[in-house]
C-alpha atoms as a PDB file:
ATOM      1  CA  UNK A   1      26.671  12.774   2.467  1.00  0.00           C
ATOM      2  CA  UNK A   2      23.260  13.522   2.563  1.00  0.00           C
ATOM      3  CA  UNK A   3      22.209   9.819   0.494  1.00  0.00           C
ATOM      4  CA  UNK A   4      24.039   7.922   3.597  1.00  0.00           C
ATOM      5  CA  UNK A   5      21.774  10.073   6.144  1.00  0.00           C
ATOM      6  CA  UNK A   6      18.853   9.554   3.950  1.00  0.00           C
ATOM      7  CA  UNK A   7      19.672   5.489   3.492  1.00  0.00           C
ATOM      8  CA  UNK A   8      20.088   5.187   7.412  1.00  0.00           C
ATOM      9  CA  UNK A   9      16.732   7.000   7.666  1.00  0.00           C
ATOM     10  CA  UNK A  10      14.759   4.220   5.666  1.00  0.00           C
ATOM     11  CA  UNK A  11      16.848   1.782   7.764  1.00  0.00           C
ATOM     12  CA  UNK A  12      15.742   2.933  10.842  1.00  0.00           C
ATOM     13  CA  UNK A  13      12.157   3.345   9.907  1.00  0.00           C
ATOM     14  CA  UNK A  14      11.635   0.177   8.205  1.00  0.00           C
ATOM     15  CA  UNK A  15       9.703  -0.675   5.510  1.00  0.00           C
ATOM     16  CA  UNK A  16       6.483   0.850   6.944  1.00  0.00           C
ATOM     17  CA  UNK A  17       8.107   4.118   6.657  1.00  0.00           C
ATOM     18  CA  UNK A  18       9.445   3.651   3.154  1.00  0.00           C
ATOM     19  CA  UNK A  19       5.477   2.872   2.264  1.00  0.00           C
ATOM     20  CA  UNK A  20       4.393   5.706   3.607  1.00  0.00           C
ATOM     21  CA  UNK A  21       6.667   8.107   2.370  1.00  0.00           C
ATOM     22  CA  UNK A  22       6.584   6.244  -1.350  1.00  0.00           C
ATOM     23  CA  UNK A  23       2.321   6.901  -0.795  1.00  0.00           C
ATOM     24  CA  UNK A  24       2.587   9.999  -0.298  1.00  0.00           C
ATOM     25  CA  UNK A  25       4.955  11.011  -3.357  1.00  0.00           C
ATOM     26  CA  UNK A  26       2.561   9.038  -5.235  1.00  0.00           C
ATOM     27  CA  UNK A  27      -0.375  11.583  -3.859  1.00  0.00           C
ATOM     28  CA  UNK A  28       1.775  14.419  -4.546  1.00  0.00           C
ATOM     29  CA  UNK A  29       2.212  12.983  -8.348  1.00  0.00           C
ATOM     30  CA  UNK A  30      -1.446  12.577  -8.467  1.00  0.00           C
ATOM     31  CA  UNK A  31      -2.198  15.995  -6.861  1.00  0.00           C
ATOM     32  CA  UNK A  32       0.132  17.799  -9.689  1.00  0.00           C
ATOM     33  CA  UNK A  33      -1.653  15.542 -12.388  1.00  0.00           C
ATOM     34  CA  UNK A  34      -4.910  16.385 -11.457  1.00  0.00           C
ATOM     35  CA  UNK A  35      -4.414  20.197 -11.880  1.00  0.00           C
ATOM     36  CA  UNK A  36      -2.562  19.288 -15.513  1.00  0.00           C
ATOM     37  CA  UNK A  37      -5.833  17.610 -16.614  1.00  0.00           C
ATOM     38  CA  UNK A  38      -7.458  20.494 -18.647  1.00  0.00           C
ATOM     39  CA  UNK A  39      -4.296  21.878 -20.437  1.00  0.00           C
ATOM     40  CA  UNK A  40      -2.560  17.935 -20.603  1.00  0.00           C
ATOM     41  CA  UNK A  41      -5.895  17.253 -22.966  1.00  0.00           C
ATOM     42  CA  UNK A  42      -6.587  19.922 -24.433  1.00  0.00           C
ATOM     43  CA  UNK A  43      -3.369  20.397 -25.813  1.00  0.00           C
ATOM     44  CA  UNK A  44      -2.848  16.678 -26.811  1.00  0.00           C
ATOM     45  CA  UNK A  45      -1.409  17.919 -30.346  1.00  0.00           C
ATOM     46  CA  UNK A  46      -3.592  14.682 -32.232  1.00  0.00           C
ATOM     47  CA  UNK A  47      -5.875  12.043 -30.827  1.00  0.00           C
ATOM     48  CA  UNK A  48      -2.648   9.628 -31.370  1.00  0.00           C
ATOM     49  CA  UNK A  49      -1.124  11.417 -28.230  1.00  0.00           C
ATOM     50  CA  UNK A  50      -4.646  12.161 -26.508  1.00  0.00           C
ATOM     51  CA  UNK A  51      -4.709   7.964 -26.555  1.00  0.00           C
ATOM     52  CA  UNK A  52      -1.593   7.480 -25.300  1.00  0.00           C
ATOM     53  CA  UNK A  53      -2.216   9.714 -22.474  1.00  0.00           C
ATOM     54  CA  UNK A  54      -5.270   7.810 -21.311  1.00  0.00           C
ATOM     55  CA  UNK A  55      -3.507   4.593 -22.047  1.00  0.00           C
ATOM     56  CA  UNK A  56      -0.847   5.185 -19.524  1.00  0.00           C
ATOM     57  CA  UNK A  57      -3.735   6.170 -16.934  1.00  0.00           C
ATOM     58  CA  UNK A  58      -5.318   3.113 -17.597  1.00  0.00           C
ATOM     59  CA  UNK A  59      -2.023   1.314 -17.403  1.00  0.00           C
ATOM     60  CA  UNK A  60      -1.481   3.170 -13.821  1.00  0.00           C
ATOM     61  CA  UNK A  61      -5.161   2.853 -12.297  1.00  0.00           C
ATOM     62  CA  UNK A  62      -4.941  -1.096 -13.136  1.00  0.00           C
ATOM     63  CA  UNK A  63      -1.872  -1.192 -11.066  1.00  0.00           C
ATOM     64  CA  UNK A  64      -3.152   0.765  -8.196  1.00  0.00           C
ATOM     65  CA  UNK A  65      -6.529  -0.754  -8.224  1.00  0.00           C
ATOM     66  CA  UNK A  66      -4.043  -4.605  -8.417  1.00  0.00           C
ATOM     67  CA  UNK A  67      -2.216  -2.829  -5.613  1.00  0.00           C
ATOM     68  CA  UNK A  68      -5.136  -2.411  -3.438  1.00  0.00           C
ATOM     69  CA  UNK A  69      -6.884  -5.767  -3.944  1.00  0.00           C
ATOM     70  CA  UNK A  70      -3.984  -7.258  -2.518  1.00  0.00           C
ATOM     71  CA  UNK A  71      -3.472  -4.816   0.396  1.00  0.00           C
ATOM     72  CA  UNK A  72      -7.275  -5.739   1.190  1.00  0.00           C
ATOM     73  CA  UNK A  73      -6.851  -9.669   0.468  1.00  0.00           C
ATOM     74  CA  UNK A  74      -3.529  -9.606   2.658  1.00  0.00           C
ATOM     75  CA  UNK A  75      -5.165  -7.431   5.459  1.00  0.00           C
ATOM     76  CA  UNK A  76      -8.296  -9.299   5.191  1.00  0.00           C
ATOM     77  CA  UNK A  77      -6.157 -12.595   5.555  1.00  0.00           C
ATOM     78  CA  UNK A  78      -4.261 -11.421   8.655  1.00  0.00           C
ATOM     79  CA  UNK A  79      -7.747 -10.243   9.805  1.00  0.00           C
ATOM     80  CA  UNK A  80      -8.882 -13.872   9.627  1.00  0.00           C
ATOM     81  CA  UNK A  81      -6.108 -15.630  11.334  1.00  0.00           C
ATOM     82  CA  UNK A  82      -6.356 -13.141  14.508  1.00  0.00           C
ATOM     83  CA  UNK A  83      -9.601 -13.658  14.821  1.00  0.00           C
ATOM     84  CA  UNK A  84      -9.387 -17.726  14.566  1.00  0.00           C
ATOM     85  CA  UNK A  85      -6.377 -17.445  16.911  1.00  0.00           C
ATOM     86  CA  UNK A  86      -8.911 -16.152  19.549  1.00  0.00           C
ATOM     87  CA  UNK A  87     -11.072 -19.679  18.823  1.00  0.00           C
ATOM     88  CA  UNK A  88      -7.967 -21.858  20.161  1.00  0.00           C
ATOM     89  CA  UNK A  89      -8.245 -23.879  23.235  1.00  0.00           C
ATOM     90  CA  UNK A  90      -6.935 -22.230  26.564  1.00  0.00           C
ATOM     91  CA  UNK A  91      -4.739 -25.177  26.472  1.00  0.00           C
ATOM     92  CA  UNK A  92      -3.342 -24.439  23.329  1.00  0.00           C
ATOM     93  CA  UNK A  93      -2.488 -21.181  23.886  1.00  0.00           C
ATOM     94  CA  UNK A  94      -0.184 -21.464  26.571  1.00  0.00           C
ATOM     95  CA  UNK A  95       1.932 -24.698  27.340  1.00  0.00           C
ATOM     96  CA  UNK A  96       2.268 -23.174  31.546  1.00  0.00           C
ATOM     97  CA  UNK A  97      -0.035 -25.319  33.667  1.00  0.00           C
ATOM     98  CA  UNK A  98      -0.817 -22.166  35.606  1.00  0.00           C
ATOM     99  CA  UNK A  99      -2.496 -19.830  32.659  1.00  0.00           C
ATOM    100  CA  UNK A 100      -5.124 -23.434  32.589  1.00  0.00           C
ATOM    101  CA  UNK A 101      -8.684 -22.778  33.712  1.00  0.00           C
ATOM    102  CA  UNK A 102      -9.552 -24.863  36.553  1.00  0.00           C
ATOM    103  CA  UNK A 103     -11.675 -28.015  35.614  1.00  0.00           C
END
């Protein structure tokens, strides 16, 4: 019962909310990794395992760092249309004669 509660809880919170909580379960996995560091490497049994290790971190950081460019290129593109949407004509904006500057 508790995946139907769960499933009507991402419904209702949209996909912000699924974002959010997915971030922050990828902090938490990042959190628990970082403490792992020392004992992960150091007790890499050969240099074979040591490289796959840091080959699946660089795997992961070229996602995330993919990841952000395109939260920044989408953010920066929604930026850009607000702002030219300010630039429009007053008589663009609004088809009402009565939200018209006076001539």
């Amino acid at each position: 019962m508790r995946g139907r509660n769960y499933r009507g809880q991402v419904l209702r919170e949209g996909r912000e909310g699924k974002w959010l909580r997915d971030l922050r379960v990828i902090a938490h996995m990042l959190r628990g990794l970082l403490k792992e560091v020392p004992r992960s490497l150091d007790q890499a049994s050969s240099i074979l395992n040591e490289r796959i290790l840091l080959t699946a971190f660089e795997e992961s950081k070229e996602l995330f760092m993919k990841f952000e460019k395109e939260i920044r290129r989408f953010d920066h593109d929604e930026l850009h249309k607000r702002a030219t949407s300010h630039l429009e004509p007053l008589s663009a904006r609004s088809p009402n004669p009565a939200d018209q500057p006076d001539p």
